[in-house]
Every structure is written in C-alpha cells, then in structure tokens.
C-alpha atoms as a PDB file:
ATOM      1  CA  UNK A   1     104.728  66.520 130.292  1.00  0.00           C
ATOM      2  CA  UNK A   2     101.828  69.029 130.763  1.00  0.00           C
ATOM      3  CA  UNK A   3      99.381  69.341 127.749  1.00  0.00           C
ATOM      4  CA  UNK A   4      98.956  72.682 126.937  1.00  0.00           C
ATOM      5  CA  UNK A   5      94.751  73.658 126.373  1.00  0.00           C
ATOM      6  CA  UNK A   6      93.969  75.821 123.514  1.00  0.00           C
ATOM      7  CA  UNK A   7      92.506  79.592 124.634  1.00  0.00           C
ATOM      8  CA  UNK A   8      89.082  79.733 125.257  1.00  0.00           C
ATOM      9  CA  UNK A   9      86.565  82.836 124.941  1.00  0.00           C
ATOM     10  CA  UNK A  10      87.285  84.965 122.071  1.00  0.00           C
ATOM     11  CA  UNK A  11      90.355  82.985 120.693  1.00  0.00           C
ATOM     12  CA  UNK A  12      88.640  80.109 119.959  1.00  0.00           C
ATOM     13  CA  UNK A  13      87.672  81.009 116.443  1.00  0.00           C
ATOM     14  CA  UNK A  14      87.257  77.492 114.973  1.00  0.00           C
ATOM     15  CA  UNK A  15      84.435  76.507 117.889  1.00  0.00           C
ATOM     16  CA  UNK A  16      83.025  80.424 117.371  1.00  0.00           C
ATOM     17  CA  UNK A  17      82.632  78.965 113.707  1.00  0.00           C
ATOM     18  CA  UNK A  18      81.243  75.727 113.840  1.00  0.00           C
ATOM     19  CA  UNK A  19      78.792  77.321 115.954  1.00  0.00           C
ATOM     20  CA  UNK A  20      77.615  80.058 113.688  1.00  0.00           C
ATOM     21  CA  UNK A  21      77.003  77.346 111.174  1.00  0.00           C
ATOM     22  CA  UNK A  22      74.534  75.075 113.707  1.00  0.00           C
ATOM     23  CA  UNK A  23      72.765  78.615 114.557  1.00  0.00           C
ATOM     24  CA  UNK A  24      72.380  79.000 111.060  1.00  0.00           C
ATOM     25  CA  UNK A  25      71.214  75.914 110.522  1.00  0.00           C
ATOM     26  CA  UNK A  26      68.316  76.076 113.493  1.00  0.00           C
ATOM     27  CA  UNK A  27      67.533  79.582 112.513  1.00  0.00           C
ATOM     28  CA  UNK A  28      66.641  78.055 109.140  1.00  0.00           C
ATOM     29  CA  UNK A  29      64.309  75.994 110.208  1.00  0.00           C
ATOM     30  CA  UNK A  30      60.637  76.590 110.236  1.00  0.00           C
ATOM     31  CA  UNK A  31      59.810  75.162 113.699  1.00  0.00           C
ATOM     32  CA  UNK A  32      62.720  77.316 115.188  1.00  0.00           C
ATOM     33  CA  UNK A  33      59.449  80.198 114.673  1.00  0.00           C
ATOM     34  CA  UNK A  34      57.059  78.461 116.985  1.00  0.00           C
ATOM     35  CA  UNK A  35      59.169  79.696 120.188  1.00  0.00           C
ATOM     36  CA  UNK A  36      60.124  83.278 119.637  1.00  0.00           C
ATOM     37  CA  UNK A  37      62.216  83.401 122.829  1.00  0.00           C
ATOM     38  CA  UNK A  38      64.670  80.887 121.605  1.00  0.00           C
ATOM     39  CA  UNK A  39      64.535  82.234 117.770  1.00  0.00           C
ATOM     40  CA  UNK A  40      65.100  85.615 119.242  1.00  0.00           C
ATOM     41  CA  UNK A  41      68.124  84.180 121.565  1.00  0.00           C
ATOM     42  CA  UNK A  42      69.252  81.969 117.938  1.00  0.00           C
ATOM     43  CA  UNK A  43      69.179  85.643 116.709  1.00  0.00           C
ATOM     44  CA  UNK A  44      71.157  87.242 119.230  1.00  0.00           C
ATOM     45  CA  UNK A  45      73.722  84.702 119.284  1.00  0.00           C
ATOM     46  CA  UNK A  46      74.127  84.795 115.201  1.00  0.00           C
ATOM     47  CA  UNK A  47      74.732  88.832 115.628  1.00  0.00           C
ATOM     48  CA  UNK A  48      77.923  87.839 118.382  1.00  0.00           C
ATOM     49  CA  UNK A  49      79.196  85.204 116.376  1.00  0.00           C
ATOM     50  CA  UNK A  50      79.139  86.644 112.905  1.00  0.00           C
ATOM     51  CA  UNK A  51      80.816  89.387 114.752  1.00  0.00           C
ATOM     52  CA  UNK A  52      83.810  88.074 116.156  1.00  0.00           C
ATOM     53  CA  UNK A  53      84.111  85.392 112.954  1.00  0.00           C
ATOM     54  CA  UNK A  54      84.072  88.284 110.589  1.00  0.00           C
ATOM     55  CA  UNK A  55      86.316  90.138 111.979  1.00  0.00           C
ATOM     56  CA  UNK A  56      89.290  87.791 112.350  1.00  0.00           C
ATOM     57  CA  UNK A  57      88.433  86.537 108.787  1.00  0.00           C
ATOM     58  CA  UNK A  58      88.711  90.390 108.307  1.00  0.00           C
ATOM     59  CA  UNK A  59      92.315  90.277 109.805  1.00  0.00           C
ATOM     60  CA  UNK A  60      93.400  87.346 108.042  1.00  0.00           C
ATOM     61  CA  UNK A  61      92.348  88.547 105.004  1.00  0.00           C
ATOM     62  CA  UNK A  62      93.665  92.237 105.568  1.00  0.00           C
ATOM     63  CA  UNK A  63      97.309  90.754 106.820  1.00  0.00           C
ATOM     64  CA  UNK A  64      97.571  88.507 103.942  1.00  0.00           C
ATOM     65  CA  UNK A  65      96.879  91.254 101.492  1.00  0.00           C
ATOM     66  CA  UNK A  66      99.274  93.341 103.103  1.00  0.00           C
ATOM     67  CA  UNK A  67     102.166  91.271 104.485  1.00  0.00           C
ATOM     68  CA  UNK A  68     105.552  92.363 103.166  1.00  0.00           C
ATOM     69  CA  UNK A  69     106.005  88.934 101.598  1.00  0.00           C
ATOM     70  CA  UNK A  70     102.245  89.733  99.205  1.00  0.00           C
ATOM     71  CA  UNK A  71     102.958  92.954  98.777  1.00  0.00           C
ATOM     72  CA  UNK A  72     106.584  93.518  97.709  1.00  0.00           C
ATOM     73  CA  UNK A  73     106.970  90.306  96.426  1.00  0.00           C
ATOM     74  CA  UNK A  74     108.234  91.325  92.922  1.00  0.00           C
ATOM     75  CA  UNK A  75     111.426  92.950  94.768  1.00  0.00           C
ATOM     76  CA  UNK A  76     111.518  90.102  96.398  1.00  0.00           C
ATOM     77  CA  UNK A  77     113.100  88.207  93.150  1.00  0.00           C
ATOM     78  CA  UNK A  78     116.804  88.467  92.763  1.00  0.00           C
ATOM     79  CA  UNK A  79     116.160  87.781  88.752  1.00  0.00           C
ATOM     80  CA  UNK A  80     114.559  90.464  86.596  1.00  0.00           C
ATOM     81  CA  UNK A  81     113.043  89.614  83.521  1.00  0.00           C
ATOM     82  CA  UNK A  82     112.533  91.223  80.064  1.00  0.00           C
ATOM     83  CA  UNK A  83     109.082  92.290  80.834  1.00  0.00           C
ATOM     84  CA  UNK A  84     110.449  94.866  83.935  1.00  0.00           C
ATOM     85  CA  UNK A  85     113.511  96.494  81.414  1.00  0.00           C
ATOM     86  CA  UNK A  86     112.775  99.962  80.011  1.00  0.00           C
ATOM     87  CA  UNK A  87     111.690  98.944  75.710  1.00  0.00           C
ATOM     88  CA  UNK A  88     114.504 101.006  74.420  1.00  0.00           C
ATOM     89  CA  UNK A  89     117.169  98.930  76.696  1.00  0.00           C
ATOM     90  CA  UNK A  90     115.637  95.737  75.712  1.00  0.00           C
ATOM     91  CA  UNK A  91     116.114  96.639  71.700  1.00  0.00           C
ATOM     92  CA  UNK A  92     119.144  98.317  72.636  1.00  0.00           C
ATOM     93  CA  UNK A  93     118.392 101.389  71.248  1.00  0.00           C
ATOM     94  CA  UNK A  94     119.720 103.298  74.303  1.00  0.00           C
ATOM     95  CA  UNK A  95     123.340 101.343  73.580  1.00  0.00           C
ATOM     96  CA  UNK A  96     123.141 102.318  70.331  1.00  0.00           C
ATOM     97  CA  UNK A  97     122.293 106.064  70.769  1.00  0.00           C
ATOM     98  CA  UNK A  98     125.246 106.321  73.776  1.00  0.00           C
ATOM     99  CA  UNK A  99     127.831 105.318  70.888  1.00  0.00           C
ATOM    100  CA  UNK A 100     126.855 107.822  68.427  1.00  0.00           C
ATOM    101  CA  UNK A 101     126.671 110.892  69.816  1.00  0.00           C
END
C-alpha cells in the first residue's frame, strides 16, 4: 500500500498556521530588535503567512455562510410551524371569512 503525503506549498494551511503563531511569538520578543535583518525577514514572513491564512479562513468562512445547506436551511424542513403561517390562517379568520360571504 502506498501512503499518500499531504500537499505541500500553499495547501498546507495547518503548517502555514502553526508557523504564523511561532513568528508571532519571536516578533514579540524584545531581543528579536537587536538584529534588524532577521526582525525585518520575521516581518516579511508574518505579511506571507497572514496572507495565505486569512484568506482560506476567508473562504471557509465565506462558504459556510453561504452553502445551500446555511442558507436555505428553513426550506430545508419538511414541517412548518405556527410561527411561518400567515396570523389570520392561524386564528382562522380567513376560514371563517371564505364561509360567509
């Protein structure tokens, strides 16, 4: 059986994350300052990162707000409750106006 390896490069979101946070973490410390190449490299790598992490959290968040399933799901229901009838069917006052006329 071949094991299959996970994509690498832009698809690898969860590594793209759990880097972020360590370049975070160095960026926040004070000593990070005493070398500005690195800092400034820290820096540079924060900008690509937050980049392609906020954008797929982007995605995800924009395709679970809009799937069919989030969206529609009220017509999704094959039961209707009280709450979605018109007031005068509920009371029956349409009924009851069809009748005498």
């Amino acid at each position: 059986m071949i094991a299959l390896k996970p994509f690498g490069g832009i698809f690898d979101y969860e590594s793209k994350k759990e880097r972020l946070t360590e370049v975070e973490l160095e960026l926040g410390e004070s000593k990070i300052w005493e070398t500005p190449e690195k800092a400034q490299a820290l820096g540079r790598e924060r900008s690509s990162l937050e980049l392609v992490v906020k954008t797929i959290d982007d995605l995800d968040q924009s395709t679970a707000t809009n799937s069919p399933m989030t969206r529609n799901s009220a017509k999704l229901s094959p039961f209707i409750t009280i709450s979605e009838y018109p007031k005068d069917v509920v009371s029956g006052e349409s009924i009851t106006r069809s009748f005498t006329r």
